[in-house]
C-alpha atoms as a PDB file:
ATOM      1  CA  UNK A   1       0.000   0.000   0.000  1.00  0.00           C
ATOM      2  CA  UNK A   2       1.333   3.487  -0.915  1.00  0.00           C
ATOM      3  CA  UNK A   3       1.190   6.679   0.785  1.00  0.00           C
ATOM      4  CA  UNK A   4      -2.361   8.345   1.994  1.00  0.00           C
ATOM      5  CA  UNK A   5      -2.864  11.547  -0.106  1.00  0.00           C
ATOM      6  CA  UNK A   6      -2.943  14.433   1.498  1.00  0.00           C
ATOM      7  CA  UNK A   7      -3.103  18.053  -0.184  1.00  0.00           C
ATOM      8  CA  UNK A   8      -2.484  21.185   2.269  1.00  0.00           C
ATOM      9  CA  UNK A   9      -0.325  20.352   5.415  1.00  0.00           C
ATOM     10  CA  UNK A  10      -2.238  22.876   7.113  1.00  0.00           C
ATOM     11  CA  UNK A  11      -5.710  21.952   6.577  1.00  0.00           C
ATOM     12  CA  UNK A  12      -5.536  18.217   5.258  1.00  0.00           C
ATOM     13  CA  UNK A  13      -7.980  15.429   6.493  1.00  0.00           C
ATOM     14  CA  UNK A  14      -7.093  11.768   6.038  1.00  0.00           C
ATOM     15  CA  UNK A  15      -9.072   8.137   6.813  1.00  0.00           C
ATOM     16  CA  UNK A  16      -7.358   5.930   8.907  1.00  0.00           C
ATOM     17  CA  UNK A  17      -9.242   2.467   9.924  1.00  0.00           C
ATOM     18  CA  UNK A  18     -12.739   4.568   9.594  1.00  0.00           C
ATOM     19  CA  UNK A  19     -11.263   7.891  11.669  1.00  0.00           C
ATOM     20  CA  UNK A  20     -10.552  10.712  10.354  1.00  0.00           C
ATOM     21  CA  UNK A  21      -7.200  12.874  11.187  1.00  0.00           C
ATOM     22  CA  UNK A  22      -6.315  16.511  10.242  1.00  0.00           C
ATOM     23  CA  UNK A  23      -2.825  17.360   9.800  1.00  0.00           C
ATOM     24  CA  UNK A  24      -0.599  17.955  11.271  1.00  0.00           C
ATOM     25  CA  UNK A  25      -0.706  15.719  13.683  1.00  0.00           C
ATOM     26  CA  UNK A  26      -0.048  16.880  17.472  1.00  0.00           C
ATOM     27  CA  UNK A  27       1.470  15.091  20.303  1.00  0.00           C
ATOM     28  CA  UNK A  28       0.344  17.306  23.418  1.00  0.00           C
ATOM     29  CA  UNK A  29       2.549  15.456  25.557  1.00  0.00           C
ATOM     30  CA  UNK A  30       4.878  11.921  25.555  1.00  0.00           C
ATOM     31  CA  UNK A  31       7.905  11.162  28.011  1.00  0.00           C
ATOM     32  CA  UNK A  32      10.720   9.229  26.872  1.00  0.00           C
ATOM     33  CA  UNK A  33      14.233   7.853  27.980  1.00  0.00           C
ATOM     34  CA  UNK A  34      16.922   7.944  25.343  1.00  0.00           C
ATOM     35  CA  UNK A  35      20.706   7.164  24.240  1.00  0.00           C
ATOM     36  CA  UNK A  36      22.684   7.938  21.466  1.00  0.00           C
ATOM     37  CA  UNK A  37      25.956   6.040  20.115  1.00  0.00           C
ATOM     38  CA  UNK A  38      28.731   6.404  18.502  1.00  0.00           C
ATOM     39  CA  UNK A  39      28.832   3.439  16.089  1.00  0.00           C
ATOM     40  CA  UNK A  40      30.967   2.186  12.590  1.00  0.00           C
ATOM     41  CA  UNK A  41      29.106   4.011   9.825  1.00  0.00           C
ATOM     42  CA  UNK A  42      30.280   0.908   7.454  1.00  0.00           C
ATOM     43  CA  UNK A  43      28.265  -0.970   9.646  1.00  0.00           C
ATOM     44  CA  UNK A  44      25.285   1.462   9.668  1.00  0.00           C
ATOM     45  CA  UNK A  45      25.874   2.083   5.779  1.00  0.00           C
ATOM     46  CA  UNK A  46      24.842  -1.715   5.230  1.00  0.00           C
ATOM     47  CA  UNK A  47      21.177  -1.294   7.046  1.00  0.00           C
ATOM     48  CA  UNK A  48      19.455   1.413   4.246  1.00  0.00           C
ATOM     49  CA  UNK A  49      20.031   2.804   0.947  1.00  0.00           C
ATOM     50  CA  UNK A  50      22.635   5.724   0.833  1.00  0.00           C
ATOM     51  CA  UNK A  51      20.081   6.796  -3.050  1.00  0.00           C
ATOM     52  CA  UNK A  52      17.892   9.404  -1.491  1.00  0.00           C
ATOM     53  CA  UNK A  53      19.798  10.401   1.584  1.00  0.00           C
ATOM     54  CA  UNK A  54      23.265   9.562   2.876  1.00  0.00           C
ATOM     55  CA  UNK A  55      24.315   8.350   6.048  1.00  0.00           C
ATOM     56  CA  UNK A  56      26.124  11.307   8.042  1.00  0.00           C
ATOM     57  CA  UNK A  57      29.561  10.763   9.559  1.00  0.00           C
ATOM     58  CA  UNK A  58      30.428  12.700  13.157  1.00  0.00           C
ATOM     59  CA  UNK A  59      34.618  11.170  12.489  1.00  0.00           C
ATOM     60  CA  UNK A  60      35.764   9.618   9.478  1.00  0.00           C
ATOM     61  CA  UNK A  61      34.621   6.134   9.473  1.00  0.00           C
ATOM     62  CA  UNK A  62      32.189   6.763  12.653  1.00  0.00           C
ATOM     63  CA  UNK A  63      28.388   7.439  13.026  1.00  0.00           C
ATOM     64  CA  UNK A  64      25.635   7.859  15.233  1.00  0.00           C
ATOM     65  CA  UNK A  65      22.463   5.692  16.088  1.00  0.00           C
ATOM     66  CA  UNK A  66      20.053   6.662  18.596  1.00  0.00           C
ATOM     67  CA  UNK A  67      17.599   4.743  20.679  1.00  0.00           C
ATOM     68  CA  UNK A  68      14.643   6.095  22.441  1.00  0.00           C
ATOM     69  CA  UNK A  69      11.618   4.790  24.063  1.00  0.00           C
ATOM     70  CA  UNK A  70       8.809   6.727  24.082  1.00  0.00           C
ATOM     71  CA  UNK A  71       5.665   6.759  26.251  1.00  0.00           C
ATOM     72  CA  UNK A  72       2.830   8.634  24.031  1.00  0.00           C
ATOM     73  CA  UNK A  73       0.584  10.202  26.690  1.00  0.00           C
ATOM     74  CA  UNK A  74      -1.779  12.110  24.828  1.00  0.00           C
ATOM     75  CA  UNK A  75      -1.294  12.906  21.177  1.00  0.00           C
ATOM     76  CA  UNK A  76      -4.164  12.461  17.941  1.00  0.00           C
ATOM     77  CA  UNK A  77      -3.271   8.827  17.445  1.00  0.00           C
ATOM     78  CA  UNK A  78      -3.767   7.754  21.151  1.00  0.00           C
ATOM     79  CA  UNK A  79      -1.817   6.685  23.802  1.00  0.00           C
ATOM     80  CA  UNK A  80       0.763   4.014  22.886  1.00  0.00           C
ATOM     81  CA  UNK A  81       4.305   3.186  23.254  1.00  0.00           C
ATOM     82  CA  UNK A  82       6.989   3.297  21.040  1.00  0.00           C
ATOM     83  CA  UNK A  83      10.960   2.431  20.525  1.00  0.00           C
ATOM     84  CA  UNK A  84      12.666   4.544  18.037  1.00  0.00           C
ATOM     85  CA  UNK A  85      16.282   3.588  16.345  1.00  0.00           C
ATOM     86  CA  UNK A  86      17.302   6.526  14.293  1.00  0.00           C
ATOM     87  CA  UNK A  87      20.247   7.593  12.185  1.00  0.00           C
ATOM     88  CA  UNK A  88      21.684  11.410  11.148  1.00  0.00           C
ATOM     89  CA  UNK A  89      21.634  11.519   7.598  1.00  0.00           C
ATOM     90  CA  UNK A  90      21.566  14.024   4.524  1.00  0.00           C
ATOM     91  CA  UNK A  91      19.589  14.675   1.413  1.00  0.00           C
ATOM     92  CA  UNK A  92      21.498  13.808  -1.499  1.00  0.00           C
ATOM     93  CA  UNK A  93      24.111  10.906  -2.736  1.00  0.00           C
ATOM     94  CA  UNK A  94      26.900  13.499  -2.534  1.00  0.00           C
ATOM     95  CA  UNK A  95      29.798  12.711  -0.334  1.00  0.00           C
ATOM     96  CA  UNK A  96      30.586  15.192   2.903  1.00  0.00           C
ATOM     97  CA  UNK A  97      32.905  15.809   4.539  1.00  0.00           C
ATOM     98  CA  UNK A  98      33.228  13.892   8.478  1.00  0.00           C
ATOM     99  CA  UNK A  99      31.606  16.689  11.134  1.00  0.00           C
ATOM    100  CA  UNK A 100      31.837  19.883   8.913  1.00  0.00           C
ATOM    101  CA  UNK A 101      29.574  18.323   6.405  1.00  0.00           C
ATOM    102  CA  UNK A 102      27.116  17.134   8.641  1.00  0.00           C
ATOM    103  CA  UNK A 103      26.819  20.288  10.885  1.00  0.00           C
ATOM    104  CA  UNK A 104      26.410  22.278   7.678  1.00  0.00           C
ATOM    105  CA  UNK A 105      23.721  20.393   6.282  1.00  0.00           C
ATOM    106  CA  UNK A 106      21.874  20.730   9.389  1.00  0.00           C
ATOM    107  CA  UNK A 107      22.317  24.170   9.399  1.00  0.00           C
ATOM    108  CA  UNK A 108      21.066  24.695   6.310  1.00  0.00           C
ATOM    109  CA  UNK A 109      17.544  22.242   6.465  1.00  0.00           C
ATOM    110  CA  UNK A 110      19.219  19.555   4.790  1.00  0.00           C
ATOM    111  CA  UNK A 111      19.701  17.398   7.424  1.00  0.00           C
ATOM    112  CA  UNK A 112      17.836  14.735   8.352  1.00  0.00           C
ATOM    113  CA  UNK A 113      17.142  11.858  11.342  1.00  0.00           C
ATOM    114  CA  UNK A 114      16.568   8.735   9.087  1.00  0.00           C
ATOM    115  CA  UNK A 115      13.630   6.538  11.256  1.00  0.00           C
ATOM    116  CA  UNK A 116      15.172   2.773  10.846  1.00  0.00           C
ATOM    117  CA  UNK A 117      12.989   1.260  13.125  1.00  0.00           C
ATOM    118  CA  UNK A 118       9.894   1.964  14.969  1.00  0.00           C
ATOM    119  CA  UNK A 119       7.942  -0.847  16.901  1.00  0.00           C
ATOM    120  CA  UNK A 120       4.462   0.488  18.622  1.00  0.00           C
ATOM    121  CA  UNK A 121       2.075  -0.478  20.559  1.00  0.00           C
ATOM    122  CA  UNK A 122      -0.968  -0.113  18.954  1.00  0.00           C
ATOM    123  CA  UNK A 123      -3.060  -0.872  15.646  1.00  0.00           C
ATOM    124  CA  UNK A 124      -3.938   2.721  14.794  1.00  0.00           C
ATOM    125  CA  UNK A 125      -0.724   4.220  15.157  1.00  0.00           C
ATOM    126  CA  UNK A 126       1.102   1.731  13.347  1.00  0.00           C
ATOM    127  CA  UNK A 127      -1.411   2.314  10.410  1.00  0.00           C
ATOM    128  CA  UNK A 128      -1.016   5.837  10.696  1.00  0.00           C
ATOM    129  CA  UNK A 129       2.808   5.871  11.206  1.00  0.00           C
ATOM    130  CA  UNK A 130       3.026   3.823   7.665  1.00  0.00           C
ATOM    131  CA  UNK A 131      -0.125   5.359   5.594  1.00  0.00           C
ATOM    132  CA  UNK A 132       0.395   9.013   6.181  1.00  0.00           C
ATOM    133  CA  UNK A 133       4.330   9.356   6.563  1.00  0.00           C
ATOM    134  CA  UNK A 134       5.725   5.700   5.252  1.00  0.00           C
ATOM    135  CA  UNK A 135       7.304   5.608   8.981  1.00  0.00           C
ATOM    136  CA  UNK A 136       8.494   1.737   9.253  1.00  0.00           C
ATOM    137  CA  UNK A 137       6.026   1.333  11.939  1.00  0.00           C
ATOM    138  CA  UNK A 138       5.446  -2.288  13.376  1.00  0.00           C
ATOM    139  CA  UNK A 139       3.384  -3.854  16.141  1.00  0.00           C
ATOM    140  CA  UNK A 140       4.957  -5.117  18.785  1.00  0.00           C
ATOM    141  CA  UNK A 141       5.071  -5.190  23.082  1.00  0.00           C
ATOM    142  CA  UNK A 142       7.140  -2.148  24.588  1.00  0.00           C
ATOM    143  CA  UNK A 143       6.468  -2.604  28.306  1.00  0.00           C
ATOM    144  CA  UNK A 144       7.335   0.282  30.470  1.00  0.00           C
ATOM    145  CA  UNK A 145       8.387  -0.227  34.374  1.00  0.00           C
ATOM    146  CA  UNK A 146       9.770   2.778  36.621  1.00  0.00           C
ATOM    147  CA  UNK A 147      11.743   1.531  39.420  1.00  0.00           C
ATOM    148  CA  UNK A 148      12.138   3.893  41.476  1.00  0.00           C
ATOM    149  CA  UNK A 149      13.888   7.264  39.841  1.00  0.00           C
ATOM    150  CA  UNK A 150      14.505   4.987  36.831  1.00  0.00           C
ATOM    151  CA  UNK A 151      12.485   3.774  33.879  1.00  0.00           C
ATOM    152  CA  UNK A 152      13.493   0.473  32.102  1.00  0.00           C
ATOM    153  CA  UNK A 153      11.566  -0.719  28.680  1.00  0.00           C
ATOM    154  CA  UNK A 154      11.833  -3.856  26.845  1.00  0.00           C
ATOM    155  CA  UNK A 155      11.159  -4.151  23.187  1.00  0.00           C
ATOM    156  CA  UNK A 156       9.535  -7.968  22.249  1.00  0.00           C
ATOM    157  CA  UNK A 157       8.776  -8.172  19.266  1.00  0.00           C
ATOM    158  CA  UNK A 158       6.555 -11.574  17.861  1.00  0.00           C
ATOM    159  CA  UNK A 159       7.320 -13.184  21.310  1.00  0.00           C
ATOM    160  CA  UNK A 160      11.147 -12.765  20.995  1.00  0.00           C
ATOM    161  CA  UNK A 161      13.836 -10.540  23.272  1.00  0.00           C
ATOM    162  CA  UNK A 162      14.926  -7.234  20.732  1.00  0.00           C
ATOM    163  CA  UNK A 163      16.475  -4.804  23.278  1.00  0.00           C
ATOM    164  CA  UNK A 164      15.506  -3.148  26.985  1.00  0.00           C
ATOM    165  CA  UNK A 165      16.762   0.117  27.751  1.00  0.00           C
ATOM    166  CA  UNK A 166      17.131   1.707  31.008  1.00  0.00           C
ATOM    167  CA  UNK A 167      18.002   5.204  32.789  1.00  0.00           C
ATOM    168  CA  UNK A 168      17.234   7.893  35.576  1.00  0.00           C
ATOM    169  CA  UNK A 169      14.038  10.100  35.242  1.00  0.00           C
ATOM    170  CA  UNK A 170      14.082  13.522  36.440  1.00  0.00           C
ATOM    171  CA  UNK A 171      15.495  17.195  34.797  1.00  0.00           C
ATOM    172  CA  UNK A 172      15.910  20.374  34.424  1.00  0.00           C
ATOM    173  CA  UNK A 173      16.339  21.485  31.364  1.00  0.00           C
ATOM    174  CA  UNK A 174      13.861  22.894  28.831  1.00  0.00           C
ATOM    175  CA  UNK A 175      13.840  23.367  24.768  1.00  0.00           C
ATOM    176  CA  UNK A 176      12.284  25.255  23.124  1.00  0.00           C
ATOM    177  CA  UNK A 177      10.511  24.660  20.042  1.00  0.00           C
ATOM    178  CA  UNK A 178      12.818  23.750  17.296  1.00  0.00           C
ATOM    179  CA  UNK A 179      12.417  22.064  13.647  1.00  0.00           C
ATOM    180  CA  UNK A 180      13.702  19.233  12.579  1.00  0.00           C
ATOM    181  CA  UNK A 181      13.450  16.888   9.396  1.00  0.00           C
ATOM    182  CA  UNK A 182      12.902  13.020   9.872  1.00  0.00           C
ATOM    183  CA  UNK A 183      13.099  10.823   6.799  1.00  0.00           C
ATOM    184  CA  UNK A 184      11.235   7.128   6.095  1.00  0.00           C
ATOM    185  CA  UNK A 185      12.260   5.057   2.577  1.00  0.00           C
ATOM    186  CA  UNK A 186       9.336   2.775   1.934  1.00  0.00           C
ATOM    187  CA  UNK A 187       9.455   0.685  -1.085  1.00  0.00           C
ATOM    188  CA  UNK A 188      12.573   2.294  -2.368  1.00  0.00           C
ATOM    189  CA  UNK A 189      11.085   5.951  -2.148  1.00  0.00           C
ATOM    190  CA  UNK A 190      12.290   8.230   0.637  1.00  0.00           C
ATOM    191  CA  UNK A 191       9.791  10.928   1.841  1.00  0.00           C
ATOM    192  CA  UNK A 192      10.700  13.664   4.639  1.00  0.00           C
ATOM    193  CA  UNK A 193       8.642  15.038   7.050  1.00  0.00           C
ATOM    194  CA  UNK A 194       8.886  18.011   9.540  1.00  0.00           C
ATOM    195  CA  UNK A 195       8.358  17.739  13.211  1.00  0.00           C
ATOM    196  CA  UNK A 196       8.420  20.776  15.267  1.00  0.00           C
ATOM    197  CA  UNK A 197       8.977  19.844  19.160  1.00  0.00           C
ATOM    198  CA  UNK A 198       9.642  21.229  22.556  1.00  0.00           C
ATOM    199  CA  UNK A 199      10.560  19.856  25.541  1.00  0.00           C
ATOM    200  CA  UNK A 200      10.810  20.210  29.079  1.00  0.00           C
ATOM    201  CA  UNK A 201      12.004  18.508  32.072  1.00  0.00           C
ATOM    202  CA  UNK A 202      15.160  17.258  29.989  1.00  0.00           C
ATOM    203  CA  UNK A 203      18.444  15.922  31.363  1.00  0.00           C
ATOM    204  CA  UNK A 204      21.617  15.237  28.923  1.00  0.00           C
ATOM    205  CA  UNK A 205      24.374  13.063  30.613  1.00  0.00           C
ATOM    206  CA  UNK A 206      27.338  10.881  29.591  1.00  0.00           C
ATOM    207  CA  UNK A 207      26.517   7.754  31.686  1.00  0.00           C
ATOM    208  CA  UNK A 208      23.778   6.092  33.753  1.00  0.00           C
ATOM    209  CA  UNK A 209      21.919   4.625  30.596  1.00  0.00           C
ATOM    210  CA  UNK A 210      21.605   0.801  30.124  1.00  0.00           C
ATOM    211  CA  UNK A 211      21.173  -1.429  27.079  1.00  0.00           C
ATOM    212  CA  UNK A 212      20.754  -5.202  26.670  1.00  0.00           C
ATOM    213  CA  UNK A 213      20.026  -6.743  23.867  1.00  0.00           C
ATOM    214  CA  UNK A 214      17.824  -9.870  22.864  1.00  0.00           C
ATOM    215  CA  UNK A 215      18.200 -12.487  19.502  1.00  0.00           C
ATOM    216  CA  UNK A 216      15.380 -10.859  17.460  1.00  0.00           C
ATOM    217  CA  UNK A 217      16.491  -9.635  14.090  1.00  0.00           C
ATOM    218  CA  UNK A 218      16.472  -5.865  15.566  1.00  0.00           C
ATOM    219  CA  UNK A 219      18.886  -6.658  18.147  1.00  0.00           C
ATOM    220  CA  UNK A 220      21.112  -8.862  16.101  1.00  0.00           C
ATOM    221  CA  UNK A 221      20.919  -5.687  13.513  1.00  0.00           C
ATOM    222  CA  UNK A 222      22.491  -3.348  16.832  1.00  0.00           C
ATOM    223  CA  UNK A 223      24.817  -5.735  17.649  1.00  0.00           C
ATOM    224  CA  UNK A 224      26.553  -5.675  14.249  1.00  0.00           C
ATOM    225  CA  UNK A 225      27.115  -2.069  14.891  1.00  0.00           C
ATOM    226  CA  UNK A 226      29.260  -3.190  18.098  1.00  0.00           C
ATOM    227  CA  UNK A 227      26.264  -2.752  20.952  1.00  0.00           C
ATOM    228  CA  UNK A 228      25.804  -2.607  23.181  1.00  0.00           C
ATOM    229  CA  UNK A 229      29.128  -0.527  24.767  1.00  0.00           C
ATOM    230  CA  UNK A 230      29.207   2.922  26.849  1.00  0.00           C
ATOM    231  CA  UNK A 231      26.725   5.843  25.274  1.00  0.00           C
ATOM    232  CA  UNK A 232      28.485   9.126  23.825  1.00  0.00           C
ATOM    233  CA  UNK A 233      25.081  11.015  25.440  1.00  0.00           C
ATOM    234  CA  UNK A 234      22.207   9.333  26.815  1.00  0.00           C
ATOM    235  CA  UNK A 235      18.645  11.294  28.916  1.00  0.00           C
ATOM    236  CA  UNK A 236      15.649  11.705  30.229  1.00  0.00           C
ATOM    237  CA  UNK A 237      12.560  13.760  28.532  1.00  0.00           C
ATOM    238  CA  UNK A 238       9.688  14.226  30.990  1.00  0.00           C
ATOM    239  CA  UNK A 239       7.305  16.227  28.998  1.00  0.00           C
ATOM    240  CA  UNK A 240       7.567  16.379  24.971  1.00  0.00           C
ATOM    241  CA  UNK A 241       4.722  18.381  22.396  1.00  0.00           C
ATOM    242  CA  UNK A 242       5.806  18.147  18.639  1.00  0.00           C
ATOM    243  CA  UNK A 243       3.808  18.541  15.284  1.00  0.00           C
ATOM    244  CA  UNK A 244       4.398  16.688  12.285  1.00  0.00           C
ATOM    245  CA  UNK A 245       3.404  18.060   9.067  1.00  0.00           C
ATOM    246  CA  UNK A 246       2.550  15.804   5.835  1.00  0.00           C
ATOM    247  CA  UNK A 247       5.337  14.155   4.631  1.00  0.00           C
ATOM    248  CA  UNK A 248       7.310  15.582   0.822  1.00  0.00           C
ATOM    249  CA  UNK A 249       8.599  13.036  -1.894  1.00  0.00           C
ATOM    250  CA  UNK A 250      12.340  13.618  -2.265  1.00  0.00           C
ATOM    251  CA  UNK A 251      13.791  13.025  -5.524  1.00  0.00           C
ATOM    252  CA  UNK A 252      16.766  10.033  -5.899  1.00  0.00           C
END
């Protein structure tokens, strides 16, 4: 099945499983506990097509992936849960240069976050995820238990172990909002759409995140990027809003 059509991002309806959505879509507020590695962008290279977009070196040789889990609160799709793998990327086949290139192509709207995987916990958003942005949305169980000041969820995917992930609650820090691409590839075509988000209650640190990982394909697919090991930045997100528009075609 293709993509939904939808005409103006500011005023478009769309029909999923008999209800009707307007975009954008809001999420008023979701929590979520996160970590972000430094990884062997060979490796990485191997799990997409570089066609549309291009995987985004921090070092020569080295990349990023980031995990989240996400606890949807209250947003148009419903409460559900989520685990996110995500990779920095940029529009175009062109070669960059490590760092500069990256940082540049964020700077100028040309980066991207390229959504690898993303298991959730309900029907509905996992129809919506794939119909209106081609988001590689899956069912699946992400089970969510706070012990204490820390929250630890586990990914299990058609009965089998794919990852848990583990750290502190509790921060400080706000954002405020910001824009920022993400990009799905769905039967060889990559489309990019824009979420603007804010957050508050953030914390940023260099340790006190977990990650184990379980013999489902998604966390044989981490360990072949050499996790898990220590994060390069791993935290906390108590209250999130974001908007996501309707998603644009990009050209090969």
């Amino acid at each position: 099945m293709g993509l939904a059509t939808v005409s103006s991002p500011a005023s478009s309806a769309i029909t999923i499983h008999g209800r009707t959505l307007s975009l954008p879509i809001e999420v008023r507020d979701s929590k979520s506990v996160f970590a972000t590695f430094a990884v062997s962008a060979a490796a990485a290279r191997r799990l997409f097509s570089q066609t549309a977009v291009r995987l985004a070196e921090i070092l020569p040789g080295r990349t990023l992936v980031s995990i989240s889990a996400v606890e949807h609160v209250d947003n148009d799709l419903g409460p559900y849960n989520e685990v996110v793998i995500a990779f920095p990327v940029t529009i175009g086949p062109r070669e960059h240069w490590p760092l500069i290139g990256p940082v540049t192509e964020f700077a100028s709207g040309r980066g991207c976050m390229y959504m690898h995987q993303m298991p959730v916990t309900t029907a509905f958003a996992c129809a919506a995820g794939r119909e209106i942005w081609g988001l590689p949305k899956m069912l699946a169980d992400v089970s969510i238990d706070d012990q204490g000041d820390r929250r630890v969820v586990t990914l299990t995917v058609d009965g089998v172990h794919a990852l848990t992930l583990s750290g502190p609650r509790g921060g400080r820090m706000h954002f405020r909002a910001a824009a920022v691409d993400v990009v799905a590839i769905r039967d060889g075509r990559a489309w990019k759409t824009t979420c603007t988000s804010s957050a508050e209650g953030v914390s940023i640190r260099l340790a006190g995140t977990m990650l184990t990982l379980g013999p489902h394909p998604i966390g044989v697919e981490l360990a072949a990027l050499g996790l898990p090991k220590r994060a390069l930045a791993s935290g906390w997100v108590e209250h999130m809003t974001a908007r996501f528009q309707a998603p644009s075609l990009l050209d090969s």
